[in-house]
C-alpha atoms as a PDB file:
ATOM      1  CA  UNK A   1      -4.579   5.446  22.973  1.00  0.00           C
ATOM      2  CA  UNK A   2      -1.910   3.967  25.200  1.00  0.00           C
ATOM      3  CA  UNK A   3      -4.496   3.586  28.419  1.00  0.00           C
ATOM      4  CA  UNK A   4      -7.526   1.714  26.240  1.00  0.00           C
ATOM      5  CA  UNK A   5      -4.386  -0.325  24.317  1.00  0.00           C
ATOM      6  CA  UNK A   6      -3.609  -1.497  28.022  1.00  0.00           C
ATOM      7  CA  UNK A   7      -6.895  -1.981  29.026  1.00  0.00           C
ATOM      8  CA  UNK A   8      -7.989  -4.320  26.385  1.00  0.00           C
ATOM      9  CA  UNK A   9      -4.429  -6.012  25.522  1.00  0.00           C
ATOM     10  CA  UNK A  10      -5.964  -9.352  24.563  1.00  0.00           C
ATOM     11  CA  UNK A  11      -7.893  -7.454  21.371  1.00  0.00           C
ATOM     12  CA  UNK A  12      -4.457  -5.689  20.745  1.00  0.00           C
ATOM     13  CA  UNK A  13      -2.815  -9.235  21.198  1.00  0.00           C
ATOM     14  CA  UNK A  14      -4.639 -10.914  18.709  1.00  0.00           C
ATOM     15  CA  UNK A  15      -5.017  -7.856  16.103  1.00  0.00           C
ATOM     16  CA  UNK A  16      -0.773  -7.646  16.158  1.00  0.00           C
ATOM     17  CA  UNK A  17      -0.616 -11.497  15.826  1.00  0.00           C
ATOM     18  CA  UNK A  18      -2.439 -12.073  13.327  1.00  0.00           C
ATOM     19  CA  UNK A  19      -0.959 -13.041   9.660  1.00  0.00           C
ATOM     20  CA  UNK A  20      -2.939 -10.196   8.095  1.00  0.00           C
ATOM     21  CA  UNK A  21      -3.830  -7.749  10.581  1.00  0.00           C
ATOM     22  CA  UNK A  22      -4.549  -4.740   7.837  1.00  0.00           C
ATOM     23  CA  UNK A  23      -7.454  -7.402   6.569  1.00  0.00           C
ATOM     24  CA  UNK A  24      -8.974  -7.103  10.170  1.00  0.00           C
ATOM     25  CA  UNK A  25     -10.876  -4.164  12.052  1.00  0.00           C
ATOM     26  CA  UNK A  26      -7.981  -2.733  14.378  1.00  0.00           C
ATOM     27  CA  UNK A  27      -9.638  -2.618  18.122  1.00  0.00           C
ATOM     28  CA  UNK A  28     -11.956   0.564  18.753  1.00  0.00           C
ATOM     29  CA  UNK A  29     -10.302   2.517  16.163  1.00  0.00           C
ATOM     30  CA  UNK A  30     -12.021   0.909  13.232  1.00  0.00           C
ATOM     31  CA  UNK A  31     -15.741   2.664  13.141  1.00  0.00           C
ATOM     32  CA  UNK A  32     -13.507   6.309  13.971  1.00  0.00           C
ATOM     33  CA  UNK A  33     -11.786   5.470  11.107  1.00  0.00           C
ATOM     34  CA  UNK A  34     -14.370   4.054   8.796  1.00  0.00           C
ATOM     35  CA  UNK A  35     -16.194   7.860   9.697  1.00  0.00           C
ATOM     36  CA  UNK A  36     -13.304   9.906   8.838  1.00  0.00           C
ATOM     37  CA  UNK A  37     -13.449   8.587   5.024  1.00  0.00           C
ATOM     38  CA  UNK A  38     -10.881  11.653   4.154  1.00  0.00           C
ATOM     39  CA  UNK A  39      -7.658  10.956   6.360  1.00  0.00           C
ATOM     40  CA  UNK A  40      -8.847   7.412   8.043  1.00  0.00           C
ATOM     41  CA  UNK A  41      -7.146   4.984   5.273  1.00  0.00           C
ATOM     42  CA  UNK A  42      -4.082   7.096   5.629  1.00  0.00           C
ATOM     43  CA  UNK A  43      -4.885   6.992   9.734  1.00  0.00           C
ATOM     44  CA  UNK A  44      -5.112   3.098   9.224  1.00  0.00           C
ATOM     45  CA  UNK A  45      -1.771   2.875   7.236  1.00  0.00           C
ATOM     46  CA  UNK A  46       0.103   4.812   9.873  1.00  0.00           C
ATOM     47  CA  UNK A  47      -1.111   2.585  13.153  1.00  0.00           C
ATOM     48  CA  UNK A  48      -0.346  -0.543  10.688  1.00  0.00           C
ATOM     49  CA  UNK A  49       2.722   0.522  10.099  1.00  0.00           C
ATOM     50  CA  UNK A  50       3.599   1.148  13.769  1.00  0.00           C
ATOM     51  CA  UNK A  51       2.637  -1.995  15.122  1.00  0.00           C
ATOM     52  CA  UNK A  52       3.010  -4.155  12.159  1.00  0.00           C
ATOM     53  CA  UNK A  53       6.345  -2.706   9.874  1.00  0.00           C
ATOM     54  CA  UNK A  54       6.351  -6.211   8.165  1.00  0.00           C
ATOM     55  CA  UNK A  55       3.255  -5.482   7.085  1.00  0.00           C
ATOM     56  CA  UNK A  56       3.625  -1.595   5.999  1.00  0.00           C
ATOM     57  CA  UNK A  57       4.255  -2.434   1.960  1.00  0.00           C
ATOM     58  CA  UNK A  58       1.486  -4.458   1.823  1.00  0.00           C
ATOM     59  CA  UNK A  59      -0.701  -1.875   3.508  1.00  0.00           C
ATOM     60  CA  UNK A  60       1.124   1.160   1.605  1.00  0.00           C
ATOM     61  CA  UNK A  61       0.039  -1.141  -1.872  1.00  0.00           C
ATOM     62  CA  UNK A  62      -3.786  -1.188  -0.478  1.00  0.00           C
ATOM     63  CA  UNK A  63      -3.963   2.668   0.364  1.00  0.00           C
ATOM     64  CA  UNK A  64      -2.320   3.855  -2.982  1.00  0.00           C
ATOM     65  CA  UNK A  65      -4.856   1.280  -4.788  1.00  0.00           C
ATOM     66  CA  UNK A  66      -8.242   2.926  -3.004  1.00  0.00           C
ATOM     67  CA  UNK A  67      -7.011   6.500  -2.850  1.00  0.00           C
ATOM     68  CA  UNK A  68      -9.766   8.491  -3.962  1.00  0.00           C
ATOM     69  CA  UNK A  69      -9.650  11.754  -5.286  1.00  0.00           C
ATOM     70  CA  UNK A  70      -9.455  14.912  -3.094  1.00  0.00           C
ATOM     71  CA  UNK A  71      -9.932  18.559  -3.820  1.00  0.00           C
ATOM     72  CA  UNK A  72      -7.777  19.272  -7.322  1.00  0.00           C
ATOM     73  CA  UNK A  73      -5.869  15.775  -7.047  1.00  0.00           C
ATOM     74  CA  UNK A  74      -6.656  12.633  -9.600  1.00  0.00           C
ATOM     75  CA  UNK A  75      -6.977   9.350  -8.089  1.00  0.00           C
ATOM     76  CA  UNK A  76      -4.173   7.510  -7.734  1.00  0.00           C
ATOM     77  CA  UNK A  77      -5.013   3.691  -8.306  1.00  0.00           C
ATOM     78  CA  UNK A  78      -3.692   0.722  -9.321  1.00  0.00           C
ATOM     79  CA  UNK A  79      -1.423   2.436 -11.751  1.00  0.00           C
ATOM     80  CA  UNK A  80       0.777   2.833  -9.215  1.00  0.00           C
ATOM     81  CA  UNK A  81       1.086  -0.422  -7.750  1.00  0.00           C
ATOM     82  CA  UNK A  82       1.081  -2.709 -10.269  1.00  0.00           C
ATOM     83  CA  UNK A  83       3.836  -3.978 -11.771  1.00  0.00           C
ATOM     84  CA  UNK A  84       5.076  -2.650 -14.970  1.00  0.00           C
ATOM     85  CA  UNK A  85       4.467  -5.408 -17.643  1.00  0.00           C
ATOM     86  CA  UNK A  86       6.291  -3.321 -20.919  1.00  0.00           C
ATOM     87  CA  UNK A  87       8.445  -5.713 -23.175  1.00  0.00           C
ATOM     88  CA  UNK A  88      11.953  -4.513 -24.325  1.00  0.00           C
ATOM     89  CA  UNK A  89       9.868  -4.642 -27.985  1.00  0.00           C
ATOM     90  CA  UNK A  90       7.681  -1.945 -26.172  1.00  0.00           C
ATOM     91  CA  UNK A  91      10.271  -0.021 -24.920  1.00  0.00           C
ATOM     92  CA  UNK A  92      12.429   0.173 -27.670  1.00  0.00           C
ATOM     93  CA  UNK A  93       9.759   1.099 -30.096  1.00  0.00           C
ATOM     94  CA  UNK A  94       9.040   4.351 -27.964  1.00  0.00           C
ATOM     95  CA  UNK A  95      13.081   5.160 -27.779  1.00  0.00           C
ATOM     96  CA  UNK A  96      14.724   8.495 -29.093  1.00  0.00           C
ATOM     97  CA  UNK A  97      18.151   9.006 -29.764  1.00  0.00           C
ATOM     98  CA  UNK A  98      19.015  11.698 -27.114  1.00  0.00           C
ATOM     99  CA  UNK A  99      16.743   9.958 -23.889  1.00  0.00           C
ATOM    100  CA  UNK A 100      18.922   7.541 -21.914  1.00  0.00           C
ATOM    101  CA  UNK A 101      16.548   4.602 -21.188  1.00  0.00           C
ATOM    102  CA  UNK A 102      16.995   2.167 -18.334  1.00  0.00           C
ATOM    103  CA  UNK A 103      15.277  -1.429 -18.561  1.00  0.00           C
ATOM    104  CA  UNK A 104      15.332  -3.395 -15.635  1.00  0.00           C
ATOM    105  CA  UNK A 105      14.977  -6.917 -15.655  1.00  0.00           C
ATOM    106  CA  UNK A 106      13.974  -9.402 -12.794  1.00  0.00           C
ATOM    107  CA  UNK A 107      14.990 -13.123 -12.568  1.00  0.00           C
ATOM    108  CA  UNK A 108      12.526 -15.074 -14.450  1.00  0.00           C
ATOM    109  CA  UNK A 109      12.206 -12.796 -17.257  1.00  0.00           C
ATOM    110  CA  UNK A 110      12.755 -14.850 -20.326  1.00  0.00           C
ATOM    111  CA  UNK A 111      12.629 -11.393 -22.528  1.00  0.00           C
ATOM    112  CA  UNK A 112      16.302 -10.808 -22.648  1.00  0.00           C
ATOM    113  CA  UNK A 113      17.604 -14.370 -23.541  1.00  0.00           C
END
């Protein structure tokens, strides 16, 4: 990898400087990628996050959303991306006595005022 990354720095150049390089086909590695449709999003989220940590959540976000399901394990999808929308209404209806429950609140949330 290093010797072709040297050899065609300009590609490499403009892939790491752009504002979203995980929206953009990374130099010669895309189409090997794009073939290996098993390990190449994971393959694509570890080079991203090599070259590009700023970028890493973002890219961590986009593999977790299009992981598809392999062998005996479900999809995991945008359930685990999103952001939890549950009310304290929500929350507290579903409370038991004897299960501590921990509801954390963000600035902006008008629910607790």
């Amino acid at each position: 990898m290093s010797s072709y990354t040297i050899a065609n720095e300009n590609m490499w150049k403009r892939w790491y400087e752009d504002n979203e390089p995980e929206q953009i086909p990374i130099p010669y590695y895309q189409q090997k990628i794009s073939e290996q449709s098993d390990i190449g999003p994971f393959m694509k989220l570890l080079l991203v996050r090599s070259i590009s940590v700023d970028r890493s959540i973002l890219m961590a976000k986009e593999f977790l959303r299009n992981t598809k399901e392999m062998g005996s394990t479900k999809e995991m999808g945008s359930t685990y991306v999103d952001p939890v929308t549950d009310t304290i209404e929500m929350v507290y209806n579903e409370m038991v006595c004897d299960v501590p429950v921990i509801f954390l609140s963000s600035r902006g949330d008008g629910e607790l005022l």
